[in-house]
Every structure is written in structure tokens, then in C-alpha cells.
N, C-alpha and C. Protein backbone atom coordinates (compact mmCIF):
# COMPACT_ATOMS: atom_id res chain seq x y z
N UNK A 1 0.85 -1.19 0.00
CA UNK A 1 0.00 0.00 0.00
C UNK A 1 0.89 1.24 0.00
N UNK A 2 0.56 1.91 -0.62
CA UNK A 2 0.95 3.63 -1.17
C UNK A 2 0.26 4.56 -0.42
N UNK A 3 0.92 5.71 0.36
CA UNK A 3 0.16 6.72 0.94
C UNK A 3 0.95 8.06 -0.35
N UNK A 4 -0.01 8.48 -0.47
CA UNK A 4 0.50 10.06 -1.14
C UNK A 4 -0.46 11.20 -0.21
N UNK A 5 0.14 12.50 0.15
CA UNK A 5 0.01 13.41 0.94
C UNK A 5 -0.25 14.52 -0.02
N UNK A 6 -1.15 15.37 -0.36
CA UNK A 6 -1.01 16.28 -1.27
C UNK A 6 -1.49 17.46 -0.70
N UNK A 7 -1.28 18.48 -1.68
CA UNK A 7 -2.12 20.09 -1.03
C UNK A 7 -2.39 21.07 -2.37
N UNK A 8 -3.67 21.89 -2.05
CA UNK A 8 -4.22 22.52 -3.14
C UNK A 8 -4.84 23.68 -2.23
N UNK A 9 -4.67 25.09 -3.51
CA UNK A 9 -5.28 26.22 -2.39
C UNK A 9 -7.00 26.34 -3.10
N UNK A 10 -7.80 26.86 -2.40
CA UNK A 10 -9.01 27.11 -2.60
C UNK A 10 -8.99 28.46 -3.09
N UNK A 11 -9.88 28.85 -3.71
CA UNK A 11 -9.81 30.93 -4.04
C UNK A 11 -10.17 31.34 -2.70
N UNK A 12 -10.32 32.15 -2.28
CA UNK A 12 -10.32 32.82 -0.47
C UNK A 12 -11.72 33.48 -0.55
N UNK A 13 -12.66 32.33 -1.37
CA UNK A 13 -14.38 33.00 -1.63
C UNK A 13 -14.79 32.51 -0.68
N UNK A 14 -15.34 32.69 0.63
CA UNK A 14 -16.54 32.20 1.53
C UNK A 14 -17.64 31.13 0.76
N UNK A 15 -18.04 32.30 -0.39
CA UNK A 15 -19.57 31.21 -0.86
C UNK A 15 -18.83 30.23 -1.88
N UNK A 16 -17.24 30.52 -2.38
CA UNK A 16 -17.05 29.39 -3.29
C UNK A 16 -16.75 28.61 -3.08
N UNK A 17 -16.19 29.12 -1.52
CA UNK A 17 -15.69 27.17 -0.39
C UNK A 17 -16.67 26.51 -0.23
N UNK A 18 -18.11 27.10 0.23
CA UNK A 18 -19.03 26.16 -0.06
C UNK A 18 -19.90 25.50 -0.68
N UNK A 19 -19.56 26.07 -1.71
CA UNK A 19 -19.96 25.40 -2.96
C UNK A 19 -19.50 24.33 -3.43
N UNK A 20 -18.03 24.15 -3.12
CA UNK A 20 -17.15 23.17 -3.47
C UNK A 20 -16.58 22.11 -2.23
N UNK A 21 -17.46 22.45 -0.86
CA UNK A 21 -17.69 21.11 -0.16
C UNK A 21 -19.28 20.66 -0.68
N UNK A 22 -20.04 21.46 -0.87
CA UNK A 22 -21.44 20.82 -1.28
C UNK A 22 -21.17 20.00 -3.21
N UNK A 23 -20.23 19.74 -3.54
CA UNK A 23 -19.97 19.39 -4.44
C UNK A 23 -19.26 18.15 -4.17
N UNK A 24 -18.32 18.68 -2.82
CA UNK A 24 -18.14 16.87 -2.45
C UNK A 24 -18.86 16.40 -1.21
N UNK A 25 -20.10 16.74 -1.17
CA UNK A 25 -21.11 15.97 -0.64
C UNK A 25 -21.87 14.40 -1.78
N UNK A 26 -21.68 15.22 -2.97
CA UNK A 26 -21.94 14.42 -3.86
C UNK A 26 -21.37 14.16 -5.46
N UNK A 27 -20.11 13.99 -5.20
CA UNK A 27 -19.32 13.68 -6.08
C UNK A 27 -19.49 12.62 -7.19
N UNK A 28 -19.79 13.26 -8.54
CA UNK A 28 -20.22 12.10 -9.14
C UNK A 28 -19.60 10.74 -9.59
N UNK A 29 -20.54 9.79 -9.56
CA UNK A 29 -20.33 8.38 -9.55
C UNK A 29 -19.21 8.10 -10.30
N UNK A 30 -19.26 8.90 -11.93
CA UNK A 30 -17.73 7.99 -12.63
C UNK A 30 -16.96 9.13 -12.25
N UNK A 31 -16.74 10.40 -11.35
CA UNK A 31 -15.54 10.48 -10.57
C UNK A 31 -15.26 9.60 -9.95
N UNK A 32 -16.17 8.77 -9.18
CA UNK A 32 -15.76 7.97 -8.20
C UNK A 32 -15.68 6.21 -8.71
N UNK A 33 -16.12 6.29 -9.59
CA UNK A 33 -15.48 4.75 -10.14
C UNK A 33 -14.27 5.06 -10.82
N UNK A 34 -13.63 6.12 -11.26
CA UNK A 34 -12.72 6.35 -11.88
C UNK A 34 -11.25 6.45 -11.23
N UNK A 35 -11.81 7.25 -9.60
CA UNK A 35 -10.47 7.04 -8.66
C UNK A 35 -10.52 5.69 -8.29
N UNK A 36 -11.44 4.55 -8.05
CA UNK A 36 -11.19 2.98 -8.00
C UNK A 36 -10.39 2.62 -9.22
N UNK A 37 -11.03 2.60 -10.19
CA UNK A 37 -10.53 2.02 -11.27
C UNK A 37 -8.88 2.24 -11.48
N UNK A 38 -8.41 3.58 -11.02
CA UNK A 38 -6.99 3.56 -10.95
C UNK A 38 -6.02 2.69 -9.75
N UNK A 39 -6.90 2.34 -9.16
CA UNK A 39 -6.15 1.89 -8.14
C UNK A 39 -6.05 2.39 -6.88
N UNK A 40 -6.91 3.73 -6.41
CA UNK A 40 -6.94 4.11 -5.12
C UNK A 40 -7.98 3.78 -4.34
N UNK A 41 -7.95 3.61 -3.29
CA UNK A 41 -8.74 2.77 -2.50
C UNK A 41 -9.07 3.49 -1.02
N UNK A 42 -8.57 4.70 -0.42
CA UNK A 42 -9.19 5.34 0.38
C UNK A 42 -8.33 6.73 -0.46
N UNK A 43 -9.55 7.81 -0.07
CA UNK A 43 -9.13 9.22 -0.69
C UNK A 43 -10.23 10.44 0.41
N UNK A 44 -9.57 11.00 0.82
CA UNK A 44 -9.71 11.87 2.16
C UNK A 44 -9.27 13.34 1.96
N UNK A 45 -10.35 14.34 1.55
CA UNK A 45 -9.84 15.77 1.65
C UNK A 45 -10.42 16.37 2.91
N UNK A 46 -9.05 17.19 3.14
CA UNK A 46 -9.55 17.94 4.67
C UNK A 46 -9.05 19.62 3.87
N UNK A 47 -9.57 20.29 4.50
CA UNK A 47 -9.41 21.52 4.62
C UNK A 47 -9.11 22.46 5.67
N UNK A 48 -8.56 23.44 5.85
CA UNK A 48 -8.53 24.75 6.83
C UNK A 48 -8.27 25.94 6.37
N UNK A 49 -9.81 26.46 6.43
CA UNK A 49 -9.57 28.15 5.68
C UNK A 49 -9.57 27.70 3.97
N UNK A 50 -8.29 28.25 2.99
CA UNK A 50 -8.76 27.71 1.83
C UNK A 50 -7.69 26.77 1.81
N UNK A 51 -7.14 26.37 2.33
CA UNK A 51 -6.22 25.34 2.27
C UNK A 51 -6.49 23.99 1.87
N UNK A 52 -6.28 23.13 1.15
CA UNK A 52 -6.87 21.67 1.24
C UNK A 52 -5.93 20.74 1.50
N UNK A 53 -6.13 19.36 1.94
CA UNK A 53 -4.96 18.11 2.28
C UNK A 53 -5.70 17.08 1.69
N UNK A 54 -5.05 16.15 0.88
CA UNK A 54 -5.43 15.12 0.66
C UNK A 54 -4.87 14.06 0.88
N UNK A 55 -5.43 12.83 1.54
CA UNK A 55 -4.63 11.56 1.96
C UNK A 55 -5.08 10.76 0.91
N UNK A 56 -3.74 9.95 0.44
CA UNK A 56 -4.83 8.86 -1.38
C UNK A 56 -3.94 7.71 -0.64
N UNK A 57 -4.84 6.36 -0.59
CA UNK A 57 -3.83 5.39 -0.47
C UNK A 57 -4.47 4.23 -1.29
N UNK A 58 -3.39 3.59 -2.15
CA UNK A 58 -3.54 3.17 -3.00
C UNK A 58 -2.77 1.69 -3.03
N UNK A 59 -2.80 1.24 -4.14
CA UNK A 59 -2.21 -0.15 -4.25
C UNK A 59 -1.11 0.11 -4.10
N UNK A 60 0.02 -0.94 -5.03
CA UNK A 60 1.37 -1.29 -5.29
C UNK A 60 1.55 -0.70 -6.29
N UNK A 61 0.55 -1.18 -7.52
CA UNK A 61 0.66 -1.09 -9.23
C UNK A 61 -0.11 0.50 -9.35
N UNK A 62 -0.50 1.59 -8.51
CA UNK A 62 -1.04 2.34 -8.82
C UNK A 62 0.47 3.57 -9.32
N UNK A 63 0.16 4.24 -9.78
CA UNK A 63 0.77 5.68 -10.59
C UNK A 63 -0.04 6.49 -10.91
N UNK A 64 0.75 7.86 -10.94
CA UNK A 64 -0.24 8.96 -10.71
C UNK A 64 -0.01 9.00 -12.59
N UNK A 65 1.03 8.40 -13.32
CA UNK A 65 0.66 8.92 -14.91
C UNK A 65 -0.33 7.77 -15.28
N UNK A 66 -0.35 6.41 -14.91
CA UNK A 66 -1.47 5.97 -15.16
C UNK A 66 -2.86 6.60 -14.69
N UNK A 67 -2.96 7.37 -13.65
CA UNK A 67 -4.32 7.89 -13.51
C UNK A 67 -5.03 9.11 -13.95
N UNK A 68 -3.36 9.72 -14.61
CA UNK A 68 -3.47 11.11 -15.58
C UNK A 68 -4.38 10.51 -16.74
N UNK A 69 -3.35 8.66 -17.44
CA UNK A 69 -4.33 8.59 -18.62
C UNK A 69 -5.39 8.67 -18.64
N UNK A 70 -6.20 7.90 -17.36
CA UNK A 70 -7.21 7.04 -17.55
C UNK A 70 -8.66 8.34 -17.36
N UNK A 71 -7.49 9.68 -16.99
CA UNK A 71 -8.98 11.25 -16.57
C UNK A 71 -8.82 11.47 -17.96
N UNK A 72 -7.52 11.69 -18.42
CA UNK A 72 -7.74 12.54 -19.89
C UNK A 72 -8.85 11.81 -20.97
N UNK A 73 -8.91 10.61 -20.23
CA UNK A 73 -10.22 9.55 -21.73
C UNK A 73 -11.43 9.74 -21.09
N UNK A 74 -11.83 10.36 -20.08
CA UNK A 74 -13.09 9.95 -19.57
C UNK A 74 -13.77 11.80 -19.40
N UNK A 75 -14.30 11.95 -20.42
CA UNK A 75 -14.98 12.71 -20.57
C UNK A 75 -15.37 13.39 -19.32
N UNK A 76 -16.42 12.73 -18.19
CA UNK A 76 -17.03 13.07 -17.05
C UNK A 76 -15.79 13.49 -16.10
N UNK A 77 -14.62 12.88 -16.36
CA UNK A 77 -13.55 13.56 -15.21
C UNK A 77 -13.48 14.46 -15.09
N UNK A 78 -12.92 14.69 -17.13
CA UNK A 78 -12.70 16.09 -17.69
C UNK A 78 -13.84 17.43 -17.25
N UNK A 79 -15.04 16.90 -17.47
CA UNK A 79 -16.44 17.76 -16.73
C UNK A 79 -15.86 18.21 -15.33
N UNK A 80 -15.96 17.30 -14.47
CA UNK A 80 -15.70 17.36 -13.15
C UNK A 80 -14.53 18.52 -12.73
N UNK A 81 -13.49 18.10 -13.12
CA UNK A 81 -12.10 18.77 -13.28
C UNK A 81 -12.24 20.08 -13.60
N UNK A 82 -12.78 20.51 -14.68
CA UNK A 82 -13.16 21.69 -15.30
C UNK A 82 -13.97 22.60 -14.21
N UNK A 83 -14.99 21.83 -13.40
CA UNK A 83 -15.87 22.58 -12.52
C UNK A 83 -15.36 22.98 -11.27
N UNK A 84 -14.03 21.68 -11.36
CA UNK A 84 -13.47 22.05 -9.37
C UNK A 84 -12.87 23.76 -10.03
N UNK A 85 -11.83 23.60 -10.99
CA UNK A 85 -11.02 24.79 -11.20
C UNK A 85 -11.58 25.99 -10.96
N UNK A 86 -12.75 25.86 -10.86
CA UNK A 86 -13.78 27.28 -11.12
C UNK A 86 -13.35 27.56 -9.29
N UNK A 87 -12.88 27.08 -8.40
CA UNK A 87 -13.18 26.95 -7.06
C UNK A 87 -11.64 26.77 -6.41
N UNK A 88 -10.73 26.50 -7.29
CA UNK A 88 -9.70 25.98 -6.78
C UNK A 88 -8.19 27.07 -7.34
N UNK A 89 -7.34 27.55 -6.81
CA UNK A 89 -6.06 27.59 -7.43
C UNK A 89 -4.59 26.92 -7.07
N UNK A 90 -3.72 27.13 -7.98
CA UNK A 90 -2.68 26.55 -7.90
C UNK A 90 -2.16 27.48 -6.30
N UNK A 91 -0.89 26.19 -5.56
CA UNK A 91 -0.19 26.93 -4.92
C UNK A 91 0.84 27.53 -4.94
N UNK A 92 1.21 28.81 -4.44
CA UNK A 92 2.07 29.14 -5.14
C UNK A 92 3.42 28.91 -5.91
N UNK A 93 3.79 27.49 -5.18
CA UNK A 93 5.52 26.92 -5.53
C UNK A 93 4.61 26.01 -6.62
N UNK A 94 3.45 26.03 -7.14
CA UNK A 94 3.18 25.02 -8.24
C UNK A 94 3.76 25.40 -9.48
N UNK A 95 4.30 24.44 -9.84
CA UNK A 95 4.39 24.84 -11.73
C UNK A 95 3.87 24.67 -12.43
N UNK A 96 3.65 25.25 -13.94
CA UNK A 96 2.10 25.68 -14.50
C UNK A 96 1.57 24.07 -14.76
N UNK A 97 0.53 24.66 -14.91
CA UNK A 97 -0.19 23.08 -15.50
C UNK A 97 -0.67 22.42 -14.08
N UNK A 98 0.10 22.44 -12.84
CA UNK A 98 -0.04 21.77 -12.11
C UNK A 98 -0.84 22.08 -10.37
N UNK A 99 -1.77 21.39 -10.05
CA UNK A 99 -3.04 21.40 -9.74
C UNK A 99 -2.31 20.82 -7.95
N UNK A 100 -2.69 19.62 -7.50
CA UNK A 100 -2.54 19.18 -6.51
C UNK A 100 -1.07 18.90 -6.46
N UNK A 101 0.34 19.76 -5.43
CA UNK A 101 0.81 19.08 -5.44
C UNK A 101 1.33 18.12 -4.11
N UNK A 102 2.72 17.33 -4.36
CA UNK A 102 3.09 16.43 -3.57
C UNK A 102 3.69 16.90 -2.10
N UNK A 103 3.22 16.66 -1.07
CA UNK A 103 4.16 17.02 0.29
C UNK A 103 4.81 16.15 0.36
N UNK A 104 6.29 16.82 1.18
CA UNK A 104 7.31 15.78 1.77
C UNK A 104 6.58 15.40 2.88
N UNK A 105 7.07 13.91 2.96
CA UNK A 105 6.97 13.52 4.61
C UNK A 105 8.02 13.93 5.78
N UNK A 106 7.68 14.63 6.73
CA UNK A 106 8.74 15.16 7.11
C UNK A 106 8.74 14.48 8.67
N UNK A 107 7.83 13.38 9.31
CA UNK A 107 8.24 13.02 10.71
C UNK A 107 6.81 11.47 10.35
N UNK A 108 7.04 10.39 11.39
CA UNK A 108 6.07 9.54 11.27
C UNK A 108 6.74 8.83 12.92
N UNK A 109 5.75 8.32 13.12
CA UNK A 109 5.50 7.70 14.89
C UNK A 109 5.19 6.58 14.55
């Protein structure tokens, strides 16, 4: 099993933060057969303020360019994806193009 740690900033909108937890109140279905189908198997966003954290833990055989392919073919991702952005920005050490990125692990008990 694979843990990946990630982080993404929110825009600093009050009504657009909640728009975009009432969006993952109900996240649609082939979003969500689509993060199975790659291989992740628990996926956990937390937030504080506009900050976001995500915990993904996944198989052995999972990769994040296999799960790049498998959004760029699926139309509904692409939908999905398109709608978070409206709600979401890069952070600032991101480089272009790039959306969620990777934290170091920096201590474990």
C-alpha cells in the first residue's frame, strides 16, 4: 500500500468554499469509479480556511501517470475537473499546468 500526501489552495471565496464542499457531498459516480478504477482505494480531503490536504492510499501497481491517462479519456472527469477549477487555485511553488501538489513527509511515529 501507497500513501501520497497532497495540497491545493481554494480561491479565499466564503460562498465558493461552499460550494465546493457541497460538491463533495456528492461527487459524481464515474468520478468515483474512476479514482477505484486507478487503483486508489481510500481518498480523504480535509481543509482549513482555503487550504486543502489530501490523503490517497492506494495499491502497489497504482501511478499517478497511469491515472493522468485514464482522466484525460473519460470525458465526465474532464467535466468534473473543469468545474473544481472554477473553485480551486494553484499553490504558489506550483508549476504551471499543475493542480494538486506532492508534500514531503517530514516526521512519522
Amino acid at each position: 500500500m501507497q500513501r501520497f500526501c497532497l495540497s491545493l489552495d481554494l480561491k479565499p471565496d466564503p460562498a465558493l468554499i461552499a460550494e465546493y464542499e457541497r460538491h463533495h457531498r456528492t461527487v459524481w459516480p464515474e468520478v468515483l469509479e474512476s479514482i477505484r478504477a486507478a487503483g486508489i482505494e481510500c481518498l480523504e480531503i480535509y481543509r482549513i480556511d482555503n487550504r486543502l490536504f489530501m490523503i490517497l492510499e492506494a495499491g502497489d501497481d497504482f501511478s499517478f501517470e497511469k491515472k493522468a491517462s485514464l482522466d484525460a479519456a473519460n470525458p465526465k472527469v474532464q467535466e468534473w475537473e473543469t468545474l473544481m477549477w472554477k473553485y480551486q487555485q494553484a499553490l504558489p511553488l506550483a508549476k504551471p499546468g499543475e493542480k494538486w501538489v506532492m508534500m514531503k513527509k517530514i516526521f512519522s511515529l
